[in-house]
C-alpha atoms as a PDB file:
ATOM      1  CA  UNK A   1       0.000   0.000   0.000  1.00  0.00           C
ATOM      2  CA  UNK A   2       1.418   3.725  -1.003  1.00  0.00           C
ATOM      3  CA  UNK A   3       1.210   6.034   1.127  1.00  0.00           C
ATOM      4  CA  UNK A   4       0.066   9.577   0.519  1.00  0.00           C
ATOM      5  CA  UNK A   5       2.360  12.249   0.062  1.00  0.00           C
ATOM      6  CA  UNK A   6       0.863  14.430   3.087  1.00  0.00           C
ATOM      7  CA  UNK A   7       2.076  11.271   5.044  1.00  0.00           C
ATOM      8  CA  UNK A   8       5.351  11.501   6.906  1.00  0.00           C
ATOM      9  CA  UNK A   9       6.982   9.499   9.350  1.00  0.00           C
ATOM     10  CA  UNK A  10       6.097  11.925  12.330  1.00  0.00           C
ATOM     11  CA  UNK A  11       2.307  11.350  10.985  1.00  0.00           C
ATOM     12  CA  UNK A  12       2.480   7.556  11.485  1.00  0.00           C
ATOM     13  CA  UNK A  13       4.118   8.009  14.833  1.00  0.00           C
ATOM     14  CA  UNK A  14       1.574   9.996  16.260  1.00  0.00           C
ATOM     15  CA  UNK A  15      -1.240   7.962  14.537  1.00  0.00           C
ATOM     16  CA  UNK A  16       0.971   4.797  16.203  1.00  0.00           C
ATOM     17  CA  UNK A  17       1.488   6.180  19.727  1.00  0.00           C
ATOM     18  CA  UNK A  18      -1.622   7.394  22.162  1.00  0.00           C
ATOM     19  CA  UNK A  19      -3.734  10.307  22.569  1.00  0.00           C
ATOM     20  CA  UNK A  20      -1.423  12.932  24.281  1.00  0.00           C
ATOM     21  CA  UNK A  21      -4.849  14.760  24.923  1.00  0.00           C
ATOM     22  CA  UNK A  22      -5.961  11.696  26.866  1.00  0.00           C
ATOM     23  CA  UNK A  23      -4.068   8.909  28.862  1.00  0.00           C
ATOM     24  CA  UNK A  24      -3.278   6.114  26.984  1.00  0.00           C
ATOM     25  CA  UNK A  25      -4.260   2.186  27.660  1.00  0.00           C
ATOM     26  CA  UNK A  26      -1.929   1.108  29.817  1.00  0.00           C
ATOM     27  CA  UNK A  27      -2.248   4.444  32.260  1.00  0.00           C
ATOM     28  CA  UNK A  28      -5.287   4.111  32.252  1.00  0.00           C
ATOM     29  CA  UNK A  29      -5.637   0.878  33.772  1.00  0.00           C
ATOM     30  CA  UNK A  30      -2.790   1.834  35.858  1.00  0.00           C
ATOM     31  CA  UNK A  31      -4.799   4.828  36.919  1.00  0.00           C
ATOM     32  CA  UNK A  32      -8.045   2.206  38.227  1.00  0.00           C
ATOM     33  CA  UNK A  33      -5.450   0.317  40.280  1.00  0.00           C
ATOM     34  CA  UNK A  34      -4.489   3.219  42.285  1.00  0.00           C
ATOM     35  CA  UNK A  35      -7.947   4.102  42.699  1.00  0.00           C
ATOM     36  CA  UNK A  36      -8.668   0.613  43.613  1.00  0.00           C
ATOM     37  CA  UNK A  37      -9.540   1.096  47.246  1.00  0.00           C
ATOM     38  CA  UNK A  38     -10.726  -2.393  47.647  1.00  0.00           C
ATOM     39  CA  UNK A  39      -7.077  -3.752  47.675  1.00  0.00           C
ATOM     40  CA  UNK A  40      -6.803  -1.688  50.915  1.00  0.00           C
ATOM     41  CA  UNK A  41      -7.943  -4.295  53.031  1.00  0.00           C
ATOM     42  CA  UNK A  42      -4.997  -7.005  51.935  1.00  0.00           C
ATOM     43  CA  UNK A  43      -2.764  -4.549  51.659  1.00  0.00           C
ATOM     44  CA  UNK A  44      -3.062  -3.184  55.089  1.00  0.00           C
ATOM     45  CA  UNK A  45      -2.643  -7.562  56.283  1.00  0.00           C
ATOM     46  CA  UNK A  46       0.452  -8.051  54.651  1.00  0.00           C
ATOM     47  CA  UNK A  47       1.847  -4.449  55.645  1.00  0.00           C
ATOM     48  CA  UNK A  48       1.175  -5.395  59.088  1.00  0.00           C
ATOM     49  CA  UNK A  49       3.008  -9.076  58.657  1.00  0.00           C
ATOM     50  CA  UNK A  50       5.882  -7.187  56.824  1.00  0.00           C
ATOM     51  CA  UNK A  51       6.312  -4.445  59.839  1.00  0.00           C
ATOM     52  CA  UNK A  52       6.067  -7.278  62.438  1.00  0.00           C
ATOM     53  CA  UNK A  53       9.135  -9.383  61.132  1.00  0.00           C
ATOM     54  CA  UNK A  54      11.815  -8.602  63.770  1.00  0.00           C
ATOM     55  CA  UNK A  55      14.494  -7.632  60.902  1.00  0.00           C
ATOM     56  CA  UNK A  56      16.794  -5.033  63.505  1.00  0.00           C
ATOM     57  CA  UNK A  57      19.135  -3.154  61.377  1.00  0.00           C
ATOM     58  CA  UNK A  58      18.774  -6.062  58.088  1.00  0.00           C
ATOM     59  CA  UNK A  59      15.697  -3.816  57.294  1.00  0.00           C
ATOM     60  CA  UNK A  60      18.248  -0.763  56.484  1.00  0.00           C
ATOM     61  CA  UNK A  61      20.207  -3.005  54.433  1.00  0.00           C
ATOM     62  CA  UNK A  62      17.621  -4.186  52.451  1.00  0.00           C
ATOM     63  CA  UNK A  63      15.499  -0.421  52.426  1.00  0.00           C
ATOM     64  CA  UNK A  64      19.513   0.227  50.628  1.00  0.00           C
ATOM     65  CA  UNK A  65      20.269   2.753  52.816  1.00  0.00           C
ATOM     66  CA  UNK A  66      23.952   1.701  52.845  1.00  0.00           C
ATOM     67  CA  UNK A  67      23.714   2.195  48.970  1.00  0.00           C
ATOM     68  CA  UNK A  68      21.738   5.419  48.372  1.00  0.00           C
ATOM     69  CA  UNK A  69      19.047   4.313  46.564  1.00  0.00           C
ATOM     70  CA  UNK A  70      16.840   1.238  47.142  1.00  0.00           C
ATOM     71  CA  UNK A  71      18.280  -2.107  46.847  1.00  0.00           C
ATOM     72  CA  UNK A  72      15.023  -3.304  45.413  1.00  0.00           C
ATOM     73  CA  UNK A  73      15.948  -2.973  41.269  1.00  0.00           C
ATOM     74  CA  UNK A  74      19.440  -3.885  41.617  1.00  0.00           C
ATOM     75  CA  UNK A  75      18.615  -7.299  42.999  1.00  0.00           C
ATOM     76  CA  UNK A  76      16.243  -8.098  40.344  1.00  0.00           C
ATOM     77  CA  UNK A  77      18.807  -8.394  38.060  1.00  0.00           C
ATOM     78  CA  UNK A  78      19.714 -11.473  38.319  1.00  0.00           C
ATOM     79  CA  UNK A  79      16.468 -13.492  38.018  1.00  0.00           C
ATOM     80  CA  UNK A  80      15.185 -11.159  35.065  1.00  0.00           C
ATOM     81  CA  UNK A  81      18.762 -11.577  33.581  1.00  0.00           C
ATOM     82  CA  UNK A  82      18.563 -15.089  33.802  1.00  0.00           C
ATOM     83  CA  UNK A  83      15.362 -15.841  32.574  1.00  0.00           C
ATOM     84  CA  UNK A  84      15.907 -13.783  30.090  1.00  0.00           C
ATOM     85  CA  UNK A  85      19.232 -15.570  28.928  1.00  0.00           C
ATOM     86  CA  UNK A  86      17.300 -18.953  29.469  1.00  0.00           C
ATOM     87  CA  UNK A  87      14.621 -17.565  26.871  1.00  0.00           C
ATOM     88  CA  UNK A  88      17.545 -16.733  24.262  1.00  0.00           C
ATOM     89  CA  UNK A  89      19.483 -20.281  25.139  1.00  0.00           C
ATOM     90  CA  UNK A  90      16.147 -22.257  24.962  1.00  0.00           C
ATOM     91  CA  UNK A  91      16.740 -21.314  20.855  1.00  0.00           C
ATOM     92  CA  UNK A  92      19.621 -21.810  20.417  1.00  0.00           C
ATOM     93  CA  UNK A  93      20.818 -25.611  19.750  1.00  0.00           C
ATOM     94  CA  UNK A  94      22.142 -27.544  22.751  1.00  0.00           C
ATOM     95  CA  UNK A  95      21.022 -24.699  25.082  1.00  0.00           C
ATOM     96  CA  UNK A  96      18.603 -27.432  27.125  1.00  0.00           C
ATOM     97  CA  UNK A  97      21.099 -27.727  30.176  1.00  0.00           C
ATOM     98  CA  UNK A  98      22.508 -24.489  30.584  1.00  0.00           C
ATOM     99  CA  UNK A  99      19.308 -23.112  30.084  1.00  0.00           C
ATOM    100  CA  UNK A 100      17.737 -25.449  32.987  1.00  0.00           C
ATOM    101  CA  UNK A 101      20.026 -23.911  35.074  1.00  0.00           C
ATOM    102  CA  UNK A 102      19.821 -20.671  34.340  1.00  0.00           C
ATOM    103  CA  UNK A 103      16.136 -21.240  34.983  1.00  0.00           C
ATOM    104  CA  UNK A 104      16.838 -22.029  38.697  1.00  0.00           C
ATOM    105  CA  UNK A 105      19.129 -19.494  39.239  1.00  0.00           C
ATOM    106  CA  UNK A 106      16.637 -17.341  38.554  1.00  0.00           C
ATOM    107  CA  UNK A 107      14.063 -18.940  41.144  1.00  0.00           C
ATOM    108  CA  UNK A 108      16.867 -18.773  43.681  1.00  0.00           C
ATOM    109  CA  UNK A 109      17.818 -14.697  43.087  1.00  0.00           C
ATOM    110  CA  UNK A 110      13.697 -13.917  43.090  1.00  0.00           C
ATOM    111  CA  UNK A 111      13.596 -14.489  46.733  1.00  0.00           C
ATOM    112  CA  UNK A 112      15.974 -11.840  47.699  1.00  0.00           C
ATOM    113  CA  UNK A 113      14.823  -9.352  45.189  1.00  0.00           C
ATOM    114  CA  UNK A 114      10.874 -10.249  46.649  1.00  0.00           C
ATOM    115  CA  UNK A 115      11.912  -9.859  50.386  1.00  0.00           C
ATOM    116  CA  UNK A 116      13.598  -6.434  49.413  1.00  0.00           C
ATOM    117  CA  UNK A 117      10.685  -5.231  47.233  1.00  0.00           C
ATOM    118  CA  UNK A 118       8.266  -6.360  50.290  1.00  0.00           C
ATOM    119  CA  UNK A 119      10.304  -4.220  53.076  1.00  0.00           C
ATOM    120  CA  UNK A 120      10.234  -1.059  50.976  1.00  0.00           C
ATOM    121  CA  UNK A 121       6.590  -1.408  49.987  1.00  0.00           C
ATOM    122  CA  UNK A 122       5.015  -1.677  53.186  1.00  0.00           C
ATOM    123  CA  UNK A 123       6.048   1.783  53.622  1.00  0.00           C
ATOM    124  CA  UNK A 124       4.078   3.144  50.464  1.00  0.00           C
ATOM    125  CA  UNK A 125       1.479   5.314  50.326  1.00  0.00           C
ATOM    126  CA  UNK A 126      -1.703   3.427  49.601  1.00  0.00           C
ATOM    127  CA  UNK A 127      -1.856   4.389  45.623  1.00  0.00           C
ATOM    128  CA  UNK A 128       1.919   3.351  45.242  1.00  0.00           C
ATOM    129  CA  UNK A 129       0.767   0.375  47.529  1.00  0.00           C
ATOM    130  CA  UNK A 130      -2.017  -0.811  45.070  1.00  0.00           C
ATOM    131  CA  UNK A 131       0.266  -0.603  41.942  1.00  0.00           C
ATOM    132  CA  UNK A 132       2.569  -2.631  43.918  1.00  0.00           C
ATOM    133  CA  UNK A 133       0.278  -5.543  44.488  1.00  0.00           C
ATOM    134  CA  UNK A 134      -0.009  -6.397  40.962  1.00  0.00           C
ATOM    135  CA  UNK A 135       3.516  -5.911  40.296  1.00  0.00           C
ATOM    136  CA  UNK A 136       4.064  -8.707  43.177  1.00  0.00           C
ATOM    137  CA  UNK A 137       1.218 -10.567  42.229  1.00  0.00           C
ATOM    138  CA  UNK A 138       2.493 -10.704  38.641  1.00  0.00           C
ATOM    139  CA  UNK A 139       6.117 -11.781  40.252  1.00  0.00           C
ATOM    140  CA  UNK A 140       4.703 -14.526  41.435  1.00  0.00           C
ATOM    141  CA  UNK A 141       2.935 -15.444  39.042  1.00  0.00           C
ATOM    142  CA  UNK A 142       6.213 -15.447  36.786  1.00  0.00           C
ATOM    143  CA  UNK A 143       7.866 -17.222  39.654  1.00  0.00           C
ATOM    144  CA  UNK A 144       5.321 -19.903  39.236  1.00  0.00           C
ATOM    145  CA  UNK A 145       5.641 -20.645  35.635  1.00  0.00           C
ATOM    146  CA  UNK A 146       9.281 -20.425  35.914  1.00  0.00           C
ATOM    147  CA  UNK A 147       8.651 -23.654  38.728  1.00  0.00           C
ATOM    148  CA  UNK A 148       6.344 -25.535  36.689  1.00  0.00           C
ATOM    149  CA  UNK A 149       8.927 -24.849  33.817  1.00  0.00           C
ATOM    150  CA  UNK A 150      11.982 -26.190  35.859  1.00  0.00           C
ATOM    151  CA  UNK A 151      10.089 -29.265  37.107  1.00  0.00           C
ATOM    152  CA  UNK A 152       9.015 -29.871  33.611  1.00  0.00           C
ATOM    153  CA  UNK A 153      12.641 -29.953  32.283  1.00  0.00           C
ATOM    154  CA  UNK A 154      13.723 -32.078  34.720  1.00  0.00           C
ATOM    155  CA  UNK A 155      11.011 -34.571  34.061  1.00  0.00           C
ATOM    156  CA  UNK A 156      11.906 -34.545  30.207  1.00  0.00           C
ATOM    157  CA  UNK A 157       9.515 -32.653  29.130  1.00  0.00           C
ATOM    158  CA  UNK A 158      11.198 -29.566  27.356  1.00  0.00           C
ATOM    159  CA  UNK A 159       8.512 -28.458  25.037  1.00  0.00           C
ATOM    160  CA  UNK A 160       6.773 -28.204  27.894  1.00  0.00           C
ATOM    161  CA  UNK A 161       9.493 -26.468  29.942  1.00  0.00           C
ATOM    162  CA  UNK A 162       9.909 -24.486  27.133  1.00  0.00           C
ATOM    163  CA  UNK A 163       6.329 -23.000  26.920  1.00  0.00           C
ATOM    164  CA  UNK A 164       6.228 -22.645  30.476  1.00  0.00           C
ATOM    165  CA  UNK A 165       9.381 -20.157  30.826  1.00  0.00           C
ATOM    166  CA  UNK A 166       7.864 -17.917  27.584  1.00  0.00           C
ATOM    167  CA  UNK A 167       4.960 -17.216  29.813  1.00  0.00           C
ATOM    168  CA  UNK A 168       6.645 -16.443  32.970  1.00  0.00           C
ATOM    169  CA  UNK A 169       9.082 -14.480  30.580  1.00  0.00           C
ATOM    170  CA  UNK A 170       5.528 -12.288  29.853  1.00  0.00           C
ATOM    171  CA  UNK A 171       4.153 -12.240  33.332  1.00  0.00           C
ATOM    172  CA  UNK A 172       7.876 -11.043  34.375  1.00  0.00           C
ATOM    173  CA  UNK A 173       7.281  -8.296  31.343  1.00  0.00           C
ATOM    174  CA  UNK A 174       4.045  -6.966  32.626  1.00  0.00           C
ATOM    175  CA  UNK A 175       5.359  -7.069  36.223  1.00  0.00           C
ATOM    176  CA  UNK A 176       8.668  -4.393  34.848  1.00  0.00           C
ATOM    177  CA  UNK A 177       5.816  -2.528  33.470  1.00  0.00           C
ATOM    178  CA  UNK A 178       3.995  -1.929  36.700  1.00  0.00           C
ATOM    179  CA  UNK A 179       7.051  -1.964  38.499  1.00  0.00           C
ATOM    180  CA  UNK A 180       8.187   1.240  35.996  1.00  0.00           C
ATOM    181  CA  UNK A 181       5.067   2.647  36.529  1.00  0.00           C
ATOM    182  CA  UNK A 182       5.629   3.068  40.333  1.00  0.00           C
ATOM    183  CA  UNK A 183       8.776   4.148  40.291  1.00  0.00           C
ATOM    184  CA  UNK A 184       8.753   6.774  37.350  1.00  0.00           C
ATOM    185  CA  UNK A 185       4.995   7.827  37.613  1.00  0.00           C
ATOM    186  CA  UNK A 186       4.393   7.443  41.014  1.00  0.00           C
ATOM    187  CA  UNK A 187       8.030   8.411  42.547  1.00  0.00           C
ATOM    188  CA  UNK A 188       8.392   5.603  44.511  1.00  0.00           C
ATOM    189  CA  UNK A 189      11.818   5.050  46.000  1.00  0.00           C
ATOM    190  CA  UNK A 190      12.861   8.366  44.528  1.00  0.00           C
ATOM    191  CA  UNK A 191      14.637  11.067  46.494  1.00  0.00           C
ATOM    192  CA  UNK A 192      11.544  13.747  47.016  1.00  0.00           C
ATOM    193  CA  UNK A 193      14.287  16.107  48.422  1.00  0.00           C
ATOM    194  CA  UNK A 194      16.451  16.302  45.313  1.00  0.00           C
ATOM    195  CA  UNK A 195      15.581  19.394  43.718  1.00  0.00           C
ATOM    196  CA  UNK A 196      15.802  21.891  47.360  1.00  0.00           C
ATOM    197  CA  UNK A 197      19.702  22.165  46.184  1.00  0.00           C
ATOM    198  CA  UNK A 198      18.845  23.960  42.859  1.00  0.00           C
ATOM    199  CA  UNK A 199      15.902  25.813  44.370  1.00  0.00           C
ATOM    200  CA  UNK A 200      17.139  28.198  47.043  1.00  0.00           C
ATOM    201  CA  UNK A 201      19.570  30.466  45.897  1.00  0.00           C
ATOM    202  CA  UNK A 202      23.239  31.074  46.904  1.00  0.00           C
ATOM    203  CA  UNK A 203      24.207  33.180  50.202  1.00  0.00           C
ATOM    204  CA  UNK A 204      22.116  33.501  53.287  1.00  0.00           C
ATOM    205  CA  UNK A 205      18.606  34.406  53.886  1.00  0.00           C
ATOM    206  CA  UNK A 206      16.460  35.467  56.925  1.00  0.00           C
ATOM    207  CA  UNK A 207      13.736  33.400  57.887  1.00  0.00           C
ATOM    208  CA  UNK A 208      12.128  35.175  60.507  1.00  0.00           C
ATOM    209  CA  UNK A 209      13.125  35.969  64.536  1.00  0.00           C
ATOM    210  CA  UNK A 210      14.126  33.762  66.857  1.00  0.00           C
ATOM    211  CA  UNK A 211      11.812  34.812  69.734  1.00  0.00           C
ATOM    212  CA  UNK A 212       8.988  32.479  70.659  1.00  0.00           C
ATOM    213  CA  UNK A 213      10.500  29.377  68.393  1.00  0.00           C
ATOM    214  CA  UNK A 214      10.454  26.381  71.286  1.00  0.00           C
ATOM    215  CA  UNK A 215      13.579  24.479  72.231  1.00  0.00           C
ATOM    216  CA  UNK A 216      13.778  21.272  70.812  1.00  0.00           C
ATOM    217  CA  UNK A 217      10.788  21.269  68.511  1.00  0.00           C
ATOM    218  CA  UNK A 218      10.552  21.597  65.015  1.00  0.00           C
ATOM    219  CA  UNK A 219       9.325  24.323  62.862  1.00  0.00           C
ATOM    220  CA  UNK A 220       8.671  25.521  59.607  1.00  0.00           C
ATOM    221  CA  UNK A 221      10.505  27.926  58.453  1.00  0.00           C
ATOM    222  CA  UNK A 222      10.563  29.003  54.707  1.00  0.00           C
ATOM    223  CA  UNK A 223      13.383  30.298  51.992  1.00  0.00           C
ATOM    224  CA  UNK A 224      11.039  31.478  48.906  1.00  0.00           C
ATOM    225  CA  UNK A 225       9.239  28.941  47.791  1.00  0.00           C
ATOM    226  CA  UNK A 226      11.618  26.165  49.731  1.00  0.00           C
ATOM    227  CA  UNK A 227       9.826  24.893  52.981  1.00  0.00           C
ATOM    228  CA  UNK A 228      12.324  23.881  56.174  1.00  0.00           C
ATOM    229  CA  UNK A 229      12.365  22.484  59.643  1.00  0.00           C
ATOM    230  CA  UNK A 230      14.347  25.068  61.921  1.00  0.00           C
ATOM    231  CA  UNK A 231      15.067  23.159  65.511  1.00  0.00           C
ATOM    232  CA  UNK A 232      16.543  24.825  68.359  1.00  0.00           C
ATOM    233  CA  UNK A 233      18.731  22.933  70.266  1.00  0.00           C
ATOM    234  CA  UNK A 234      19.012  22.786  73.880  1.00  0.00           C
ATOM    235  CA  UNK A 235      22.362  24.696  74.121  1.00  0.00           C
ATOM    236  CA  UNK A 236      20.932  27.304  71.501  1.00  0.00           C
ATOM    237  CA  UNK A 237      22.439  26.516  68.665  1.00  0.00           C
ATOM    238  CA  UNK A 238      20.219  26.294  65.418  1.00  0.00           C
ATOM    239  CA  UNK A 239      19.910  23.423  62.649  1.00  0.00           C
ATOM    240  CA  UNK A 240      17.937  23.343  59.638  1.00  0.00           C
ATOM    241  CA  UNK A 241      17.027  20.549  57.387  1.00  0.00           C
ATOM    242  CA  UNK A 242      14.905  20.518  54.038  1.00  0.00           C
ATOM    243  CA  UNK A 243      11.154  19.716  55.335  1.00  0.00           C
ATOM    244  CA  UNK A 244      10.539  17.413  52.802  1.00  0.00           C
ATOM    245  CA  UNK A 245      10.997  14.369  53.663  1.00  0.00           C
ATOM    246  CA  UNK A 246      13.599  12.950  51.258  1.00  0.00           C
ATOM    247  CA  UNK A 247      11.445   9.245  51.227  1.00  0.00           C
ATOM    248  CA  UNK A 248       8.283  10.148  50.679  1.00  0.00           C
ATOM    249  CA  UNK A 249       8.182  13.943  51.085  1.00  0.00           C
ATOM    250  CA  UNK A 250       6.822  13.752  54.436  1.00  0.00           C
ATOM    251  CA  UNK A 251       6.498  17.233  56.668  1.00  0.00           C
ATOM    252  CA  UNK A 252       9.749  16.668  58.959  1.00  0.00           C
ATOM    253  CA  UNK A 253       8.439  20.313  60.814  1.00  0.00           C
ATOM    254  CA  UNK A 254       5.754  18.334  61.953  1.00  0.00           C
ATOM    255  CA  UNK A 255       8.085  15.550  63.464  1.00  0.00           C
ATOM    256  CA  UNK A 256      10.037  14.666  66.144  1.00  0.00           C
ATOM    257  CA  UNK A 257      13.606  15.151  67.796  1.00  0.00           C
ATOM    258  CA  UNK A 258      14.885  12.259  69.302  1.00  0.00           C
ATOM    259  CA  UNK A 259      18.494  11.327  69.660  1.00  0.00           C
ATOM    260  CA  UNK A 260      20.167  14.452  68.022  1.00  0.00           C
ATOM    261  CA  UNK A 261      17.788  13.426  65.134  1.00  0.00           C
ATOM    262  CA  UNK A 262      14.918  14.698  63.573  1.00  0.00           C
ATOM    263  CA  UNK A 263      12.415  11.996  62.870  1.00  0.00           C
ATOM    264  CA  UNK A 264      10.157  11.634  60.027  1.00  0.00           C
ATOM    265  CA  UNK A 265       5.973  11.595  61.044  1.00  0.00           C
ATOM    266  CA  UNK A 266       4.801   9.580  58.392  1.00  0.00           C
ATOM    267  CA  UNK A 267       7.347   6.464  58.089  1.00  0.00           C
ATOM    268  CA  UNK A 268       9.838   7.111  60.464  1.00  0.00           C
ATOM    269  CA  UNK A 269      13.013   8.008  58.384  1.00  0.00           C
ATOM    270  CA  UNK A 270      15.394   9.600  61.120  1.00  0.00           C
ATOM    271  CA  UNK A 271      17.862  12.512  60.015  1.00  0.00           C
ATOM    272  CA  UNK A 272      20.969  13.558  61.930  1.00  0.00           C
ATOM    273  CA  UNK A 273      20.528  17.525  62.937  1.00  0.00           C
ATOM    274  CA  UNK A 274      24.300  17.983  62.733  1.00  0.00           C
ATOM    275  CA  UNK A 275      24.214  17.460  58.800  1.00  0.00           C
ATOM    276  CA  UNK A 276      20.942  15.324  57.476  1.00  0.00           C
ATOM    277  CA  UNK A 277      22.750  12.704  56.967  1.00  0.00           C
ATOM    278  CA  UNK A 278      19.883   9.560  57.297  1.00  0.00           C
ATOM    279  CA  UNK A 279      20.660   7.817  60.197  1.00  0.00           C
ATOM    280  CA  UNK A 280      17.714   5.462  59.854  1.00  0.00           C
ATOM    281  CA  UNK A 281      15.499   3.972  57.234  1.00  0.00           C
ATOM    282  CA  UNK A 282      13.700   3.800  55.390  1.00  0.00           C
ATOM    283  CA  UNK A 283      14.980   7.030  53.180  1.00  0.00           C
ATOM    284  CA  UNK A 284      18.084   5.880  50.812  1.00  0.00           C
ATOM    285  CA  UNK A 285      19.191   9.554  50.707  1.00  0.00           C
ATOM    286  CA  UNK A 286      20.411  12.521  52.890  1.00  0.00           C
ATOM    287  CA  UNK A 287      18.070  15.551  53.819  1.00  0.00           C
ATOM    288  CA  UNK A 288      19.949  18.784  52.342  1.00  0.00           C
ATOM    289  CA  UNK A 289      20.828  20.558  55.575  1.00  0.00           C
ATOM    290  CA  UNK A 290      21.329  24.359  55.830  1.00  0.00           C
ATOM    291  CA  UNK A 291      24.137  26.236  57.720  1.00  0.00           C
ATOM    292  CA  UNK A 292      22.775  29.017  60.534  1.00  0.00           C
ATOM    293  CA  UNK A 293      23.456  32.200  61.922  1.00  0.00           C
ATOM    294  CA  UNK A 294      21.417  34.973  64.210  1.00  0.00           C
ATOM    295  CA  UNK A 295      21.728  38.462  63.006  1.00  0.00           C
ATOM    296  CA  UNK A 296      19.647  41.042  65.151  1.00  0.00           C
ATOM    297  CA  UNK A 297      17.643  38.821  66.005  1.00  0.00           C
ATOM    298  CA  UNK A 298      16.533  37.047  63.136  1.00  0.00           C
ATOM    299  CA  UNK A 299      17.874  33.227  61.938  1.00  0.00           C
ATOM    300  CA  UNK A 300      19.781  33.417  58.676  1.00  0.00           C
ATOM    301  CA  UNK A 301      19.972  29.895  56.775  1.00  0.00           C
ATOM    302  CA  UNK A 302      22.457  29.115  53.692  1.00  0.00           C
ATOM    303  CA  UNK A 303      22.496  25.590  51.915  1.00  0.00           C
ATOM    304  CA  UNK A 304      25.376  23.878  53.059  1.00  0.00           C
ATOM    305  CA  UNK A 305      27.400  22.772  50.255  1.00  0.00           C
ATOM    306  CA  UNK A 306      29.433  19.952  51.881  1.00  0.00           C
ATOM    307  CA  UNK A 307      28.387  16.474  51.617  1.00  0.00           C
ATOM    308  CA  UNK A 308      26.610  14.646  54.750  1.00  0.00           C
ATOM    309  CA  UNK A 309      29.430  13.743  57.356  1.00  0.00           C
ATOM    310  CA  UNK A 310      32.093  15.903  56.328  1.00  0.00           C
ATOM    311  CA  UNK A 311      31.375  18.433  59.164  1.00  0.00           C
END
């Protein structure tokens, strides 16, 4: 079939991609899982069974705390990476064995990628929650086939095996896709706090007097358009952190000090005073933490350009 000459190649990739006036398909069933309020009520079950597990300090280490960002998508590389090599051996002649195998390694690196994905979801917010059930559920359903698939191999039945581990390799597909969707629609596991460093502008500025600002209790405090929790210590000296929480964007004015910390209200992140650095999951990432000064009785407050625990 010709094509007209009006036709160009931007004209059949806008006819091929969606709407931009309207959400497409696939965010559009995203859009009735988050509103899916009904998948509260398991949700809220397995949160509690997740919270309950007496992990101590392993639930920092698997939040990824020690490695800045979640630990979460860097251990699901290797059971995606080797069910998806097991997919490319399984045509390729004499790729039965190795491909076998890489099918169980792949069941055995799913269970530490699973217990890390559990930790930092019970610590969504309910519409990042929702999306994350049918990532999981998907998982497993891709850990499933990938089961049946093994067991079929080792019985002799590689057709079988074969068919078996294409359709986990799809449920794993659509899991990625709602997994994506969390992450890079929703935010989830991304540093809310990021962008306070390019917002407030170089040097000091006032944010307000001093007098009637309690000892040892948060406030809000603000630097244009760049919101921040002022504390007064005991001894009077001032610290200020960013107020958005740097997990989930929580209001750290409205939290607690504890420890020489300043404690996050909605899921508990903790944030040394003395530089932001996060002492305690589950935020991945420092809180950008101002330097202070009183000048006639005001509280000046310039971002402190030196990394967390240089001080």
């Amino acid at each position: 079939m010709k094509l007209g000459k009006a036709t160009t190649a931007a004209e059949l990739l806008r006819r091929a991609l969606p709407d931009p006036e309207g959400p497409g398909r696939v965010l559009a069933l995203m859009g009735r899982v988050e509103r899916a309020e009904v998948l509260d009520g398991p949700a809220g079950i397995l949160r509690r069974v997740v919270r309950s597990v007496p992990l101590g300090g392993c639930r920092d280490v698997l939040h990824g705390r020690w490695l800045g960002h979640p630990l979460h998508p860097v251990t699901v590389q290797l059971p995606v990476g080797a069910w998806t090599s097991a997919a490319l051996l399984d045509c390729t002649p004499g790729g039965r064995r190795p491909a076998a195998l890489l099918v169980a390694v792949g069941l055995c690196g799913a269970a530490p990628a699973a217990v890390a994905g559990l930790v930092d979801w019970a610590e969504l917010e309910p519409e990042q929650a929702r999306v994350g059930l049918l990532h999981a559920t998907l998982n497993c359903v891709a850990v499933g086939w990938y089961a049946a698939s093994l067991a079929a191999r080792l019985s002799g039945h590689r057709l079988r095996g074969r068919a078996y581990a294409l359709a986990g390799l799809c449920s794993v597909g659509l899991a990625a896709a709602a997994g994506g969707h969390m992450a890079y629609r929703q935010a989830s596991g991304a540093n809310h706090a990021e962008a306070v460093a390019r917002r407030v502008p170089p040097g000091w500025h006032s944010v307000g007097p001093v007098d009637g600002i309690p000892h040892g209790r948060p406030v809000r405090r603000t630097v244009g358009d760049v919101a921040l929790a002022v504390v007064c210590d005991g001894d009077g000296s001032w610290t200020a952190l960013a107020d958005l929480c740097s997990h989930d964007g929580g209001p750290l004015s409205e939290g607690r000090v504890e420890d020489g910390c300043l404690r996050c209200p909605w899921h508990g992140s903790a944030f040394r005073l003395s530089d932001g650095w996060n002492a305690a999951g589950p935020a991945t990432a420092p809180q950008p933490a101002f330097d202070t000064r009183v000048r006639d009785g005001e509280l000046h407050v310039r971002l402190r350009t030196r990394p967390p625990g240089a001080d």
